[in-house]
Protein backbone atom coordinates (compact mmCIF):
# COMPACT_ATOMS: atom_id res chain seq x y z
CA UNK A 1 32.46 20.21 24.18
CA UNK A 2 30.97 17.01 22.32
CA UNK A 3 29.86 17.08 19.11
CA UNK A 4 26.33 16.70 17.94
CA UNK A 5 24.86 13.65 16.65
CA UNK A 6 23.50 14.33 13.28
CA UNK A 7 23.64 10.54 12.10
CA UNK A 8 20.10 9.89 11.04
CA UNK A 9 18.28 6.94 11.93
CA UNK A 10 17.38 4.17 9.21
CA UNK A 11 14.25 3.59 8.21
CA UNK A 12 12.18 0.42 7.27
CA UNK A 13 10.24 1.53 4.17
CA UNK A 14 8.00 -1.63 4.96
CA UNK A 15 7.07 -0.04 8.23
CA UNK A 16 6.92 3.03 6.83
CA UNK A 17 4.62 2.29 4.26
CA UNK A 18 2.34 0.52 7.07
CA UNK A 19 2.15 2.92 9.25
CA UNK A 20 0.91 6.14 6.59
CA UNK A 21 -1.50 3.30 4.96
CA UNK A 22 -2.89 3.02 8.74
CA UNK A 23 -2.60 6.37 9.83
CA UNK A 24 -3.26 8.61 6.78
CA UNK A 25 -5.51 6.54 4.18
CA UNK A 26 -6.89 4.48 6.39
CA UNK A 27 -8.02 0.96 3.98
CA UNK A 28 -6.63 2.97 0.71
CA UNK A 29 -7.59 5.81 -1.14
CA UNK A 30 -11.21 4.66 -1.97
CA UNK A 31 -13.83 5.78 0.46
CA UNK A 32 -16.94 4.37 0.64
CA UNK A 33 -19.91 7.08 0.68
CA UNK A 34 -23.73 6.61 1.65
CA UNK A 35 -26.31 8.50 -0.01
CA UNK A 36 -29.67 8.75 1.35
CA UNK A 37 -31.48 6.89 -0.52
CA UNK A 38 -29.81 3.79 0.72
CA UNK A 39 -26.86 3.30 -1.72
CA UNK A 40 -23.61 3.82 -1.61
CA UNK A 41 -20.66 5.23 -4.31
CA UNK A 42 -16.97 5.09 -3.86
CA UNK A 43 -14.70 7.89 -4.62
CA UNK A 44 -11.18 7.63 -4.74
CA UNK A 45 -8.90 10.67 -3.50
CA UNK A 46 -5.31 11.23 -4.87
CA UNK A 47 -2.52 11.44 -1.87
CA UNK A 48 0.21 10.35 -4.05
CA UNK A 49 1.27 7.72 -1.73
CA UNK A 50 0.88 4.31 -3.24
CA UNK A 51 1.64 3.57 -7.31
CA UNK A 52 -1.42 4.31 -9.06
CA UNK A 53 -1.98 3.42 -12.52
CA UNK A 54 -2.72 6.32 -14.45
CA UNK A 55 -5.19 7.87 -12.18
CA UNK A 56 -3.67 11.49 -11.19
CA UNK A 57 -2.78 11.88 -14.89
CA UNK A 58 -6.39 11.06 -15.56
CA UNK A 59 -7.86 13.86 -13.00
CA UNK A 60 -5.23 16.30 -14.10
CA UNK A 61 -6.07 16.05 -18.01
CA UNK A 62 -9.68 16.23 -17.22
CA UNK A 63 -8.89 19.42 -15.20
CA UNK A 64 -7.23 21.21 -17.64
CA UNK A 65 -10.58 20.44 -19.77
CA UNK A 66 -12.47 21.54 -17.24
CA UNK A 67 -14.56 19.34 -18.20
CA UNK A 68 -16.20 18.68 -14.56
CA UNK A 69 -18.09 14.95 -15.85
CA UNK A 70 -14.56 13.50 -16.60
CA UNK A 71 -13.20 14.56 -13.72
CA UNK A 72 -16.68 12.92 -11.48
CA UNK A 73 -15.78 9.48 -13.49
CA UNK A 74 -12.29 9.65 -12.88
CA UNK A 75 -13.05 10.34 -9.26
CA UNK A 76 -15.95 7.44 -9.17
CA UNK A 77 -13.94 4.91 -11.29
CA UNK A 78 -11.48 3.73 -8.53
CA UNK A 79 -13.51 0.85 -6.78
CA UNK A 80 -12.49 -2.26 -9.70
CA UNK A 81 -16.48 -3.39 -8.64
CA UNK A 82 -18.72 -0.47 -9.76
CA UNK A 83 -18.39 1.28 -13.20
CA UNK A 84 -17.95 4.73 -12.67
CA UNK A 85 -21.26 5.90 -15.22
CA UNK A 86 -23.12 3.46 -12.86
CA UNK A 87 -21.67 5.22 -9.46
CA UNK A 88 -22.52 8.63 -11.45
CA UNK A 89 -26.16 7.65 -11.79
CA UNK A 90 -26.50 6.53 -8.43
CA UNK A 91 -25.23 10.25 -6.99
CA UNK A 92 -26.93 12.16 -9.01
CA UNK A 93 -30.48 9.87 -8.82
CA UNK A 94 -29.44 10.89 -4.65
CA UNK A 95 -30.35 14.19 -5.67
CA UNK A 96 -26.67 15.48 -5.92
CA UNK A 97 -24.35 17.63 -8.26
CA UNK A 98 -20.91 17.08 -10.11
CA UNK A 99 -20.32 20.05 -8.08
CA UNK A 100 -21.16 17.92 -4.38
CA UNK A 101 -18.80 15.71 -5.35
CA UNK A 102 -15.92 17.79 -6.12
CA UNK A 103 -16.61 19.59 -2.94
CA UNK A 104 -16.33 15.89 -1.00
CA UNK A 105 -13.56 14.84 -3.13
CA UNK A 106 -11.88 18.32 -2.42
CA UNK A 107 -12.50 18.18 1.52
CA UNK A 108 -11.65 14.40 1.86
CA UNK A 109 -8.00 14.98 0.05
CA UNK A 110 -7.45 18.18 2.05
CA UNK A 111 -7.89 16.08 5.48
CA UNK A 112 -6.03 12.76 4.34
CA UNK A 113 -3.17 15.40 3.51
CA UNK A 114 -3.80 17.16 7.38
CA UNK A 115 -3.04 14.03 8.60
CA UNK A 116 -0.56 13.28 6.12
CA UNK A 117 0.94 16.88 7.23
CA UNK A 118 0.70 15.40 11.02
CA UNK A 119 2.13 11.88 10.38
CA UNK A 120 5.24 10.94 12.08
CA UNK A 121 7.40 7.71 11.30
CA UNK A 122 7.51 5.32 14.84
CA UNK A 123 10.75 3.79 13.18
């Protein structure tokens, strides 16, 4: 009887690292959003997959404040172009709530970690 091949294969973290940026987060974490009244904000969703300054400690203190603004800038200050009170402004002058954008924020992390869930390494 032979024995079983349990050597595991290498992997190229380069590769790696390509392929979930392509197949999981897409461009990065920031995703662009287009409100009806022609503009557009960019909210940032935490997958824990490339170094991140300080931003999940951020979102997690203002969560334990629930405090539900802090936790909208946080989310809207991830694009280094737009300040996140101006981004705030332009959502809510859209006619939306803090509470619209935790539900996008909430379903947009919940399908980049579906396909993060689905992903598998083409070593």
């Amino acid at each position: 009887m032979s024995k079983p091949n349990n050597k595991r294969r290498r992997i190229n973290m380069a590769q790696f690292k390509d392929q979930v940026s392509e197949q999981v987060v897409g461009e990065g974490s920031l995703i662009p959003v287009d409100l009806p009244n022609g503009e557009t904000v960019w909210i940032k969703i935490a997958v824990n997959l490339e170094e991140d300054d300080d931003y999940a400690d951020r979102l997690r203190e203002a969560g334990e404040n629930n405090d539900s603004e802090a936790m909208a800038r946080v989310v809207l200050s991830g694009h280094p172009d737009h300040d996140a009170d101006e981004q705030l402004l332009k959502w809510v002058d859209a006619g939306y709530t803090i509470g619209d954008l935790g539900q996008l924020v909430g379903a947009e992390t919940n399908a980049a970690r579906d396909r993060l869930a689905a992903f598998r390494y083409r070593g």
